[in-house]
PDB file of N, CA and C in Angstrom:
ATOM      1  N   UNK A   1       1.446  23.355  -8.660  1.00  0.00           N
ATOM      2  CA  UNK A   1       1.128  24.547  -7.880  1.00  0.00           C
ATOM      3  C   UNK A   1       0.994  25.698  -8.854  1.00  0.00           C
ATOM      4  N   UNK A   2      -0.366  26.437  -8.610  1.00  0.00           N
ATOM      5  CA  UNK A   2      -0.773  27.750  -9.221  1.00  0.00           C
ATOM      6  C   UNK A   2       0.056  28.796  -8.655  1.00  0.00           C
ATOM      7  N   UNK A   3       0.335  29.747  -9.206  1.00  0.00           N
ATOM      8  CA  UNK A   3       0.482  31.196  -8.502  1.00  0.00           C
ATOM      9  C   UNK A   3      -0.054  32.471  -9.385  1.00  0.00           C
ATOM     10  N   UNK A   4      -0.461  33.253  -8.573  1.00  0.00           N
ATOM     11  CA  UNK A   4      -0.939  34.497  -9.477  1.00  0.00           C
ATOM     12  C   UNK A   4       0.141  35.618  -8.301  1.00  0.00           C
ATOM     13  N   UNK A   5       0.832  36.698  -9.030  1.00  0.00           N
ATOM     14  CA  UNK A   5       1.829  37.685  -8.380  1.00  0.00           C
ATOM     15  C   UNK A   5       0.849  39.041  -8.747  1.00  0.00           C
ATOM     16  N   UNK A   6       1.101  39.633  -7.610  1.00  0.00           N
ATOM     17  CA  UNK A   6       0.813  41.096  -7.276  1.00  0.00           C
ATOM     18  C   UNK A   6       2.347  41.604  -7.673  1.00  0.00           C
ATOM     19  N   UNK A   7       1.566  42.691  -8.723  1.00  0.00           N
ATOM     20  CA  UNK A   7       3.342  43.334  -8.936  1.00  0.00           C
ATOM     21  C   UNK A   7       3.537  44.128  -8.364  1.00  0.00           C
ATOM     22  N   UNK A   8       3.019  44.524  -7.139  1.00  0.00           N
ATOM     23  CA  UNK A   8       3.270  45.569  -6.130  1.00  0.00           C
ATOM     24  C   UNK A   8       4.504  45.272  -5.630  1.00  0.00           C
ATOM     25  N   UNK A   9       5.491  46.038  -5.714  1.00  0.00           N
ATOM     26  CA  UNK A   9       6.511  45.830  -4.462  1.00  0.00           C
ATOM     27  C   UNK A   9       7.704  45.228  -5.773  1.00  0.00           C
ATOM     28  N   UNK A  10       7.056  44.996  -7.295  1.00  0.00           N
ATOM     29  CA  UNK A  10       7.749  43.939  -7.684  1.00  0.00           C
ATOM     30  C   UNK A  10       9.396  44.743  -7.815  1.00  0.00           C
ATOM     31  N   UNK A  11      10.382  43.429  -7.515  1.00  0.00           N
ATOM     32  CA  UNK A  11      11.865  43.837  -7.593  1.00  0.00           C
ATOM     33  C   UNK A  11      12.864  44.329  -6.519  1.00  0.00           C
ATOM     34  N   UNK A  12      11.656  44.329  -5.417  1.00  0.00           N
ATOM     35  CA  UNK A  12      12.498  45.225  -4.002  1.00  0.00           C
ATOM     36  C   UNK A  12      11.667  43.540  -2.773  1.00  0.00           C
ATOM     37  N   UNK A  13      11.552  42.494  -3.270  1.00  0.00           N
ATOM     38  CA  UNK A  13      11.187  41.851  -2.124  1.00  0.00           C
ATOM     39  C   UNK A  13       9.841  41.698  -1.815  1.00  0.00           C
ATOM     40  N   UNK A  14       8.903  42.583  -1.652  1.00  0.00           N
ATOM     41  CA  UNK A  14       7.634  43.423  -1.090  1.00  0.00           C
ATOM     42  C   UNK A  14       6.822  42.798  -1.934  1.00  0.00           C
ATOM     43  N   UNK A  15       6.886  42.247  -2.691  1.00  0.00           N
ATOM     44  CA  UNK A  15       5.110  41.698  -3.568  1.00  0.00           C
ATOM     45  C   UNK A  15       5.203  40.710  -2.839  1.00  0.00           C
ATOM     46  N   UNK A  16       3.565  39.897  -3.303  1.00  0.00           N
ATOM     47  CA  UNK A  16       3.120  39.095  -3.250  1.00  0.00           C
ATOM     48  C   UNK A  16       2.546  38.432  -4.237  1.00  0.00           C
ATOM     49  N   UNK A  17       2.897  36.891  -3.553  1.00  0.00           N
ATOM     50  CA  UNK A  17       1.955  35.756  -4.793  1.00  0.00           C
ATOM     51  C   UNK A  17       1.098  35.310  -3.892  1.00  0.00           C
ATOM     52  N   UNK A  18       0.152  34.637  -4.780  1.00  0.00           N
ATOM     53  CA  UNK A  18      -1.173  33.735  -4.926  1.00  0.00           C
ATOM     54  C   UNK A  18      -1.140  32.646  -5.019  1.00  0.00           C
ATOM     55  N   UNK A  19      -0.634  31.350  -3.962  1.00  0.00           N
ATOM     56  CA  UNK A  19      -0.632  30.116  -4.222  1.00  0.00           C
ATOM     57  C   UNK A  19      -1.993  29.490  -3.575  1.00  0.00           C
ATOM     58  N   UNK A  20      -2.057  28.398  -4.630  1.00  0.00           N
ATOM     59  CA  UNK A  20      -3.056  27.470  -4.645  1.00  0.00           C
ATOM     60  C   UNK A  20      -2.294  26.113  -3.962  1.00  0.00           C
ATOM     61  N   UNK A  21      -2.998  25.471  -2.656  1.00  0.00           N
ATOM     62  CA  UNK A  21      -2.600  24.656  -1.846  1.00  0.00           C
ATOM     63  C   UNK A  21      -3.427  23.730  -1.433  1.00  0.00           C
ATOM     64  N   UNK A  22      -3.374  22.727  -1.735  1.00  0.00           N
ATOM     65  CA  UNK A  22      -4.200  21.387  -1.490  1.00  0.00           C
ATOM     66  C   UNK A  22      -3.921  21.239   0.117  1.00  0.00           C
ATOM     67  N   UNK A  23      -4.853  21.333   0.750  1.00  0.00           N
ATOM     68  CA  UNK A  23      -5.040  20.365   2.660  1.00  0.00           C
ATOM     69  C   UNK A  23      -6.194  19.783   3.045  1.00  0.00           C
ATOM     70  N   UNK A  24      -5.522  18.638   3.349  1.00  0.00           N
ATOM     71  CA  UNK A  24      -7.131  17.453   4.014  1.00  0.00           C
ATOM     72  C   UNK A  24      -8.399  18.554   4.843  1.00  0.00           C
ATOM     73  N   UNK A  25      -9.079  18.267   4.139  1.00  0.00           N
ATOM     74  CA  UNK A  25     -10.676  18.950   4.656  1.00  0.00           C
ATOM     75  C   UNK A  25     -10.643  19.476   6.617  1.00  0.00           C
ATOM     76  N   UNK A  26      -9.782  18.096   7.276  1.00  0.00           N
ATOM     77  CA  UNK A  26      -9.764  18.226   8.634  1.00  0.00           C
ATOM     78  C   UNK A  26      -8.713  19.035   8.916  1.00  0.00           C
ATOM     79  N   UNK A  27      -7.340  19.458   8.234  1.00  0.00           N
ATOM     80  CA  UNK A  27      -6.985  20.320   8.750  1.00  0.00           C
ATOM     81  C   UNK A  27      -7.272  21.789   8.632  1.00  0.00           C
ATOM     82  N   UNK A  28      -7.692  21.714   7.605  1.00  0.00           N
ATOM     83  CA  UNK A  28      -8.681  23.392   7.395  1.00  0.00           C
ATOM     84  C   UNK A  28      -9.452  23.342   7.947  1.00  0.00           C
ATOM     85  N   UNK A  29     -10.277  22.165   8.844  1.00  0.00           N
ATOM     86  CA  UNK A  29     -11.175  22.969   9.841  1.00  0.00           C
ATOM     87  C   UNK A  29     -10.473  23.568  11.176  1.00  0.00           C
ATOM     88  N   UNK A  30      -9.760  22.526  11.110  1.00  0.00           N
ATOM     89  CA  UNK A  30      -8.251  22.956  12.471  1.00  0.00           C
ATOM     90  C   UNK A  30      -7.784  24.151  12.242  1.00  0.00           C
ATOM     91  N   UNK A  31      -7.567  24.738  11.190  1.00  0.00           N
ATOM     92  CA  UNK A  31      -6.853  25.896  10.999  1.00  0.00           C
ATOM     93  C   UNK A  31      -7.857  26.749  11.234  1.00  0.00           C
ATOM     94  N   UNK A  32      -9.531  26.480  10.996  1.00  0.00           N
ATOM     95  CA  UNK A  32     -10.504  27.777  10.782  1.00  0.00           C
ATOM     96  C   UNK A  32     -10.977  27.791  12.174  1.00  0.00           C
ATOM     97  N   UNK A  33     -10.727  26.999  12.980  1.00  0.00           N
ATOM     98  CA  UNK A  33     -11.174  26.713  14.763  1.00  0.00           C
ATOM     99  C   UNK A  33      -9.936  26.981  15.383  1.00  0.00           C
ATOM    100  N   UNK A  34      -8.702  27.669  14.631  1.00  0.00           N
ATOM    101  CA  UNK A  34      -7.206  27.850  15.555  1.00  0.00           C
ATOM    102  C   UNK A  34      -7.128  29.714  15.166  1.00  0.00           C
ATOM    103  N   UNK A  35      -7.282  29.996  14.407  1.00  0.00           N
ATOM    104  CA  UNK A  35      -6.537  31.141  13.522  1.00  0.00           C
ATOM    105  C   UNK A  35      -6.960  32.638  14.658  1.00  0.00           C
ATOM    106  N   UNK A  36      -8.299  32.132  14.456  1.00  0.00           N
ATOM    107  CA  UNK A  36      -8.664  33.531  15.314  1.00  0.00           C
ATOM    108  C   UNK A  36      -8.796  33.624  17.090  1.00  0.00           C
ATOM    109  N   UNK A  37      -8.553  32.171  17.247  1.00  0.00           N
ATOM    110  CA  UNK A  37      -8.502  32.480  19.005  1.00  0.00           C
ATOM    111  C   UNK A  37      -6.717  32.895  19.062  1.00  0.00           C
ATOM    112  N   UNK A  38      -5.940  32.581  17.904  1.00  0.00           N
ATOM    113  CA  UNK A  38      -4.503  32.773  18.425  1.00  0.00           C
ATOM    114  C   UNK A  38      -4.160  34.547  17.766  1.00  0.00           C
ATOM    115  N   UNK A  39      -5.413  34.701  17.354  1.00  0.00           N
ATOM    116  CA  UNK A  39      -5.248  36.852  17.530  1.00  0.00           C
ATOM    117  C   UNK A  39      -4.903  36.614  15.990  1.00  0.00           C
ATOM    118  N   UNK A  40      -5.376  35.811  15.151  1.00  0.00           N
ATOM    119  CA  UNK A  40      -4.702  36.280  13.611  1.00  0.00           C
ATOM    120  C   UNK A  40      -6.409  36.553  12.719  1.00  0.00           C
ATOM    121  N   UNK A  41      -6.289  37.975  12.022  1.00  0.00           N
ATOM    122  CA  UNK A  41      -7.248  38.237  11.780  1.00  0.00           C
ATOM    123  C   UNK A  41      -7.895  37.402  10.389  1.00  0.00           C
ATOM    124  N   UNK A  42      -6.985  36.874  10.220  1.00  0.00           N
ATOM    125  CA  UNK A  42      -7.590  35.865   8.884  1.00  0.00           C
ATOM    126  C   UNK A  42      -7.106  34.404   8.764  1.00  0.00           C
ATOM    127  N   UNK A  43      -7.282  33.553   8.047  1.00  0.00           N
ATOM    128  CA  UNK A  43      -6.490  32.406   7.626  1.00  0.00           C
ATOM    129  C   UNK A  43      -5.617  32.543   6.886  1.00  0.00           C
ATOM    130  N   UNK A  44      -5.353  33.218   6.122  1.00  0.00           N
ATOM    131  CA  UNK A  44      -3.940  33.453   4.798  1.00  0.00           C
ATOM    132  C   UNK A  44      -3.040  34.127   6.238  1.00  0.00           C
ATOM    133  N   UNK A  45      -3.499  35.129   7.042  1.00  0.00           N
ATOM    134  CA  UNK A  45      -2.739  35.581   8.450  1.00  0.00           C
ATOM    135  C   UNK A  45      -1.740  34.482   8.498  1.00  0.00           C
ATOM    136  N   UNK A  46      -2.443  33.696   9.324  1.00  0.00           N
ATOM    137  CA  UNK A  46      -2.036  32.386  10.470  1.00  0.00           C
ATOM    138  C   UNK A  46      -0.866  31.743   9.416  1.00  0.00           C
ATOM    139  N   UNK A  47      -1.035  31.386   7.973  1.00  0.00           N
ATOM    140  CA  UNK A  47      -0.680  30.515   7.247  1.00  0.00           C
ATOM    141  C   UNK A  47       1.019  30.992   7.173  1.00  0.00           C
ATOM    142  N   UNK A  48       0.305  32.394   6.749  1.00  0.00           N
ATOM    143  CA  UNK A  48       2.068  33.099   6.321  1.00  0.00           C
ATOM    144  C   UNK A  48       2.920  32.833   7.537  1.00  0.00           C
ATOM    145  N   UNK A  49       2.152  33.600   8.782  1.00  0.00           N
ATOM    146  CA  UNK A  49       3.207  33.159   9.955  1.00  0.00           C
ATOM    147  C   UNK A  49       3.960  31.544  10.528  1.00  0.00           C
ATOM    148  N   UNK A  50       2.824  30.856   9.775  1.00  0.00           N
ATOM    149  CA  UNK A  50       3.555  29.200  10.167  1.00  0.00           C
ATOM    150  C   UNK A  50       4.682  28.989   8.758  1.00  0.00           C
ATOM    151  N   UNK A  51       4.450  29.644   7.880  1.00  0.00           N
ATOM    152  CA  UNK A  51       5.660  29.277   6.935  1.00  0.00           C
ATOM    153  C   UNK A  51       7.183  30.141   7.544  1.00  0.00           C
ATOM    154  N   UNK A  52       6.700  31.519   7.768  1.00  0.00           N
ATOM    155  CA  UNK A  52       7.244  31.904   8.295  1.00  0.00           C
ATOM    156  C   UNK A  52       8.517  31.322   9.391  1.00  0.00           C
ATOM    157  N   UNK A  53       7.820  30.714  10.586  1.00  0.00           N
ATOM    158  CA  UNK A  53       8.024  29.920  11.389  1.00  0.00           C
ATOM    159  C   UNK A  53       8.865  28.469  10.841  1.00  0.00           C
ATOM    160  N   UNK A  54       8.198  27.849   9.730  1.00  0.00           N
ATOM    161  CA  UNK A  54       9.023  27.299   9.075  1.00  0.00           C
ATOM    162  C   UNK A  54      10.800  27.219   8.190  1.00  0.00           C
ATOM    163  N   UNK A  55      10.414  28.674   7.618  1.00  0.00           N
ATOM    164  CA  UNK A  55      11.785  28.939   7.221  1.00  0.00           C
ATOM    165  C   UNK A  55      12.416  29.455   7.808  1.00  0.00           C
ATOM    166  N   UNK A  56      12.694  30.309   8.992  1.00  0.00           N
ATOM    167  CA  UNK A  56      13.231  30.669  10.412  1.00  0.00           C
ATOM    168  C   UNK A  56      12.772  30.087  11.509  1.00  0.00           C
ATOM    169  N   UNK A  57      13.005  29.178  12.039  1.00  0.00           N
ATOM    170  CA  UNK A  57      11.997  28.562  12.865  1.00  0.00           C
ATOM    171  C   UNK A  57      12.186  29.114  14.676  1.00  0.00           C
ATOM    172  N   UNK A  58      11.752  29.645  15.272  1.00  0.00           N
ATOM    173  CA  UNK A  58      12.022  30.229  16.979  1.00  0.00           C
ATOM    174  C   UNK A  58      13.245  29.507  17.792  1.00  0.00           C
ATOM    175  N   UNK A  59      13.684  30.218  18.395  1.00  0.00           N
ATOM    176  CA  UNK A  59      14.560  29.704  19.183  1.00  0.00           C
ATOM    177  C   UNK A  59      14.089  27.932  20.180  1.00  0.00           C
ATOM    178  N   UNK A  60      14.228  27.250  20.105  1.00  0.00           N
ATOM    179  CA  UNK A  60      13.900  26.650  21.099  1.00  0.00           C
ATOM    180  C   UNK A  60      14.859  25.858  21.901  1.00  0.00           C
ATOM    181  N   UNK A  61      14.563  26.087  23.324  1.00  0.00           N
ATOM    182  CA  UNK A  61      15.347  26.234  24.434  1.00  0.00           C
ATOM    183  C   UNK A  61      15.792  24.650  24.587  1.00  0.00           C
ATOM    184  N   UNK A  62      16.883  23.755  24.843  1.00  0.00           N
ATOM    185  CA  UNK A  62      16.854  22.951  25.629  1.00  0.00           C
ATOM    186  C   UNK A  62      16.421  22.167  26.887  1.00  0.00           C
ATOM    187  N   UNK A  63      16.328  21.098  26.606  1.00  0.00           N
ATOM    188  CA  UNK A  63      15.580  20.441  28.183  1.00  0.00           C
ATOM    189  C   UNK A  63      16.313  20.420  28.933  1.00  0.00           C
ATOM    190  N   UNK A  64      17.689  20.733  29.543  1.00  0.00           N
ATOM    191  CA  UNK A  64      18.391  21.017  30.130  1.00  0.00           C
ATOM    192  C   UNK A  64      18.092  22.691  30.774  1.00  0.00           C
ATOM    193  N   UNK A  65      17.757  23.575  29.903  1.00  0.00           N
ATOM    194  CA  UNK A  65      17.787  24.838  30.006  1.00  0.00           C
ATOM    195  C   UNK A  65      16.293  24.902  30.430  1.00  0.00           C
ATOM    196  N   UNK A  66      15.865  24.371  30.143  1.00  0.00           N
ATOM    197  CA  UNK A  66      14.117  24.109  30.945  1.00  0.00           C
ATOM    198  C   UNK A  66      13.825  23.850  32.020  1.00  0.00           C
ATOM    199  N   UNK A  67      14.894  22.611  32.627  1.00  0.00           N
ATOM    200  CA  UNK A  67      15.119  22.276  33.508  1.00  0.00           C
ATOM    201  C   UNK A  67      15.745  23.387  35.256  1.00  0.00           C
ATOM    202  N   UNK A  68      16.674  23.973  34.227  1.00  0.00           N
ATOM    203  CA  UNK A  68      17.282  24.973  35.043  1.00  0.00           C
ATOM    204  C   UNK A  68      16.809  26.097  35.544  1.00  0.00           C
ATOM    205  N   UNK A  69      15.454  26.899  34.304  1.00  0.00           N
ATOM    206  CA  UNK A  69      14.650  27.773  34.573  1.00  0.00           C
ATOM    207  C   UNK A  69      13.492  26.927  36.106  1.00  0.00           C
ATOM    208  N   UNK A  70      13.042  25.801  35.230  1.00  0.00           N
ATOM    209  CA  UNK A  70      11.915  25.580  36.714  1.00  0.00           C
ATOM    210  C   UNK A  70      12.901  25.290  37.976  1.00  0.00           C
ATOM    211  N   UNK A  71      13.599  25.415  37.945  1.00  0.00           N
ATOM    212  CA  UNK A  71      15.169  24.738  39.274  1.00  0.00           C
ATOM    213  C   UNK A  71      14.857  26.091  40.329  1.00  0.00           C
ATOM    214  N   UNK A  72      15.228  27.111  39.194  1.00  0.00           N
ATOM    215  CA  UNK A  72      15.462  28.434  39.644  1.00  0.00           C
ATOM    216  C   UNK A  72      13.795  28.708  39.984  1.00  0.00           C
ATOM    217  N   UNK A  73      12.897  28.806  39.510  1.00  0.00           N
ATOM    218  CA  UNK A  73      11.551  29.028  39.614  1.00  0.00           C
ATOM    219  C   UNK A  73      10.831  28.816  41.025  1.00  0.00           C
ATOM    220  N   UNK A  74      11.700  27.216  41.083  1.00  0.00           N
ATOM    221  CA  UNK A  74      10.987  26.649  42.565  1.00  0.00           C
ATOM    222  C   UNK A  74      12.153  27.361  43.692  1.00  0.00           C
ATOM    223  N   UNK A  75      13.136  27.499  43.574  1.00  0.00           N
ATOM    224  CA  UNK A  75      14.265  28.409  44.684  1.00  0.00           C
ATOM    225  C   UNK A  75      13.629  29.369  45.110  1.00  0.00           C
ATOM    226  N   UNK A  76      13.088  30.824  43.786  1.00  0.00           N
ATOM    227  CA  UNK A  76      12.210  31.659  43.950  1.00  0.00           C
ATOM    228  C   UNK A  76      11.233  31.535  45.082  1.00  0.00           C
ATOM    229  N   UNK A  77      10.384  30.481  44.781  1.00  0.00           N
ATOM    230  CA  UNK A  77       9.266  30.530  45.306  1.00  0.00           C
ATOM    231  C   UNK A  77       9.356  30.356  47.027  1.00  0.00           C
ATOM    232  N   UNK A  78      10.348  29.393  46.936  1.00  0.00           N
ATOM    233  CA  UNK A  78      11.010  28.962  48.393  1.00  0.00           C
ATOM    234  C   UNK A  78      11.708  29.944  49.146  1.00  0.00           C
ATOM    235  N   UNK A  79      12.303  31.061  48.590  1.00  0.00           N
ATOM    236  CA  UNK A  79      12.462  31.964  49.013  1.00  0.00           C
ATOM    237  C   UNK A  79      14.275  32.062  49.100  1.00  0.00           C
ATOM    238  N   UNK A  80      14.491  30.933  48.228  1.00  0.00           N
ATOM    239  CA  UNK A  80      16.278  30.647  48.536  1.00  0.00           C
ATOM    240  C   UNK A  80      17.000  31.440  47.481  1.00  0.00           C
ATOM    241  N   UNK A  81      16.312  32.493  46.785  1.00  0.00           N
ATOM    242  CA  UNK A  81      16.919  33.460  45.831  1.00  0.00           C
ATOM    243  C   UNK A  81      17.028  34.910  46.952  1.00  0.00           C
ATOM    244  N   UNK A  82      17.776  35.897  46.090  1.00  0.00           N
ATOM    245  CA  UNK A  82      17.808  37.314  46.540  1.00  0.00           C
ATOM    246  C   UNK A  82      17.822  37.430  45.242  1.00  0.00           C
ATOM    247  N   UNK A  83      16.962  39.343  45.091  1.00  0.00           N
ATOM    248  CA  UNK A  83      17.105  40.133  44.232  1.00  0.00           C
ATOM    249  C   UNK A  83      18.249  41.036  43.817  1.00  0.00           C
ATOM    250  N   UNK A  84      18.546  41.289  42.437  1.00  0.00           N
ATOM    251  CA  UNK A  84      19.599  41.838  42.349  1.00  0.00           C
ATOM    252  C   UNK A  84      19.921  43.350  42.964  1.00  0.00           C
ATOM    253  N   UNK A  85      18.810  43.772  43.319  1.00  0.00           N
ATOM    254  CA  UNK A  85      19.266  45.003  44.138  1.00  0.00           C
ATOM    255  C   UNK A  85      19.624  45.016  45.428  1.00  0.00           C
ATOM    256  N   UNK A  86      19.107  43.327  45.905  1.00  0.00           N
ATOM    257  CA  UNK A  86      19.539  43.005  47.562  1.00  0.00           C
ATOM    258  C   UNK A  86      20.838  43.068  47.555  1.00  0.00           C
ATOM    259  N   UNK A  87      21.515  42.156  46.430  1.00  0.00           N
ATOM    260  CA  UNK A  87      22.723  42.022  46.897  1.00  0.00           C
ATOM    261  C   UNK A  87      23.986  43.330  46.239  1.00  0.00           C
ATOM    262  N   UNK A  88      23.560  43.804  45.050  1.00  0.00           N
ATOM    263  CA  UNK A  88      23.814  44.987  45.506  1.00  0.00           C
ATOM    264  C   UNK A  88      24.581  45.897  46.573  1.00  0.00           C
ATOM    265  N   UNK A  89      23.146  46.348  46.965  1.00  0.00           N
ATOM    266  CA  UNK A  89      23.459  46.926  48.574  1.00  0.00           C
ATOM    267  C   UNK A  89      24.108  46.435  49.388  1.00  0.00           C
ATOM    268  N   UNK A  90      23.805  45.009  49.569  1.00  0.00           N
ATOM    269  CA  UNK A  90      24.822  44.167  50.325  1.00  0.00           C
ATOM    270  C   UNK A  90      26.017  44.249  50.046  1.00  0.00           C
ATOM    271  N   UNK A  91      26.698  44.533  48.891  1.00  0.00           N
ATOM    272  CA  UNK A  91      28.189  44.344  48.440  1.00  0.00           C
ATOM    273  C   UNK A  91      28.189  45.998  47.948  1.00  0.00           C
ATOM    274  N   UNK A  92      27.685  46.862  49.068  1.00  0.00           N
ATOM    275  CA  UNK A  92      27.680  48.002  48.296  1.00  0.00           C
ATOM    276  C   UNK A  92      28.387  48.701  47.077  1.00  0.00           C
ATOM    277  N   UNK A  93      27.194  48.332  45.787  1.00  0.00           N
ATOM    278  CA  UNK A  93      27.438  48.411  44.567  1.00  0.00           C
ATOM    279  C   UNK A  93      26.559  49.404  43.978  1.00  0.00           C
ATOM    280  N   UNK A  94      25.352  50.112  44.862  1.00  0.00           N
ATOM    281  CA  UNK A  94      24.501  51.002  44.475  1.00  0.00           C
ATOM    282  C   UNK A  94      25.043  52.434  44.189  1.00  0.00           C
ATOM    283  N   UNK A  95      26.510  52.614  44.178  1.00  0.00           N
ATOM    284  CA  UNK A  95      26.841  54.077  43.857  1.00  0.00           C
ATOM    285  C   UNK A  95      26.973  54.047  42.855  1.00  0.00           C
TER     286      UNK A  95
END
């Protein structure tokens, strides 16, 4: 692996390097047919944010906890929830 560094920023975090990265022909077309419908204005964009994503990677929820959101979702819809200001009032708590 190549790198060329921007000494901008150098010593406080804030620069940047220049790596050179080998990927199969088909996933760089994947990446050049993904980057800009997902709002990233370039390909080096998209790239940083999936490493990104890599070394902190998002919360992700349990299938249990997935489960419980659509549980609650379909109650909603059914109408077997109240809002928190219903009950509230009901337990007069609005003062």
């Amino acid at each position: 692996m190549s790198t060329d560094t921007n000494d901008a920023g150098e010593g406080n975090g804030n620069g940047t390097s220049k790596i050179d990265v080998r990927v199969p022909n088909r996933l760089l077309e994947e990446i050049d047919e993904e980057y800009e419908r997902r709002g990233y204005t370039s390909r080096s964009e998209a790239i940083r944010d999936a490493l990104r994503d890599w070394i902190d990677p998002p919360t992700r929820l349990s299938d249990e906890t997935l489960e419980e959101l659509e549980k609650s979702r379909e109650q909603r819809e059914q109408g077997e929830t109240q809002s928190a200001d219903d009950v509230r009032e009901r337990l007069g708590l609005n003062d």
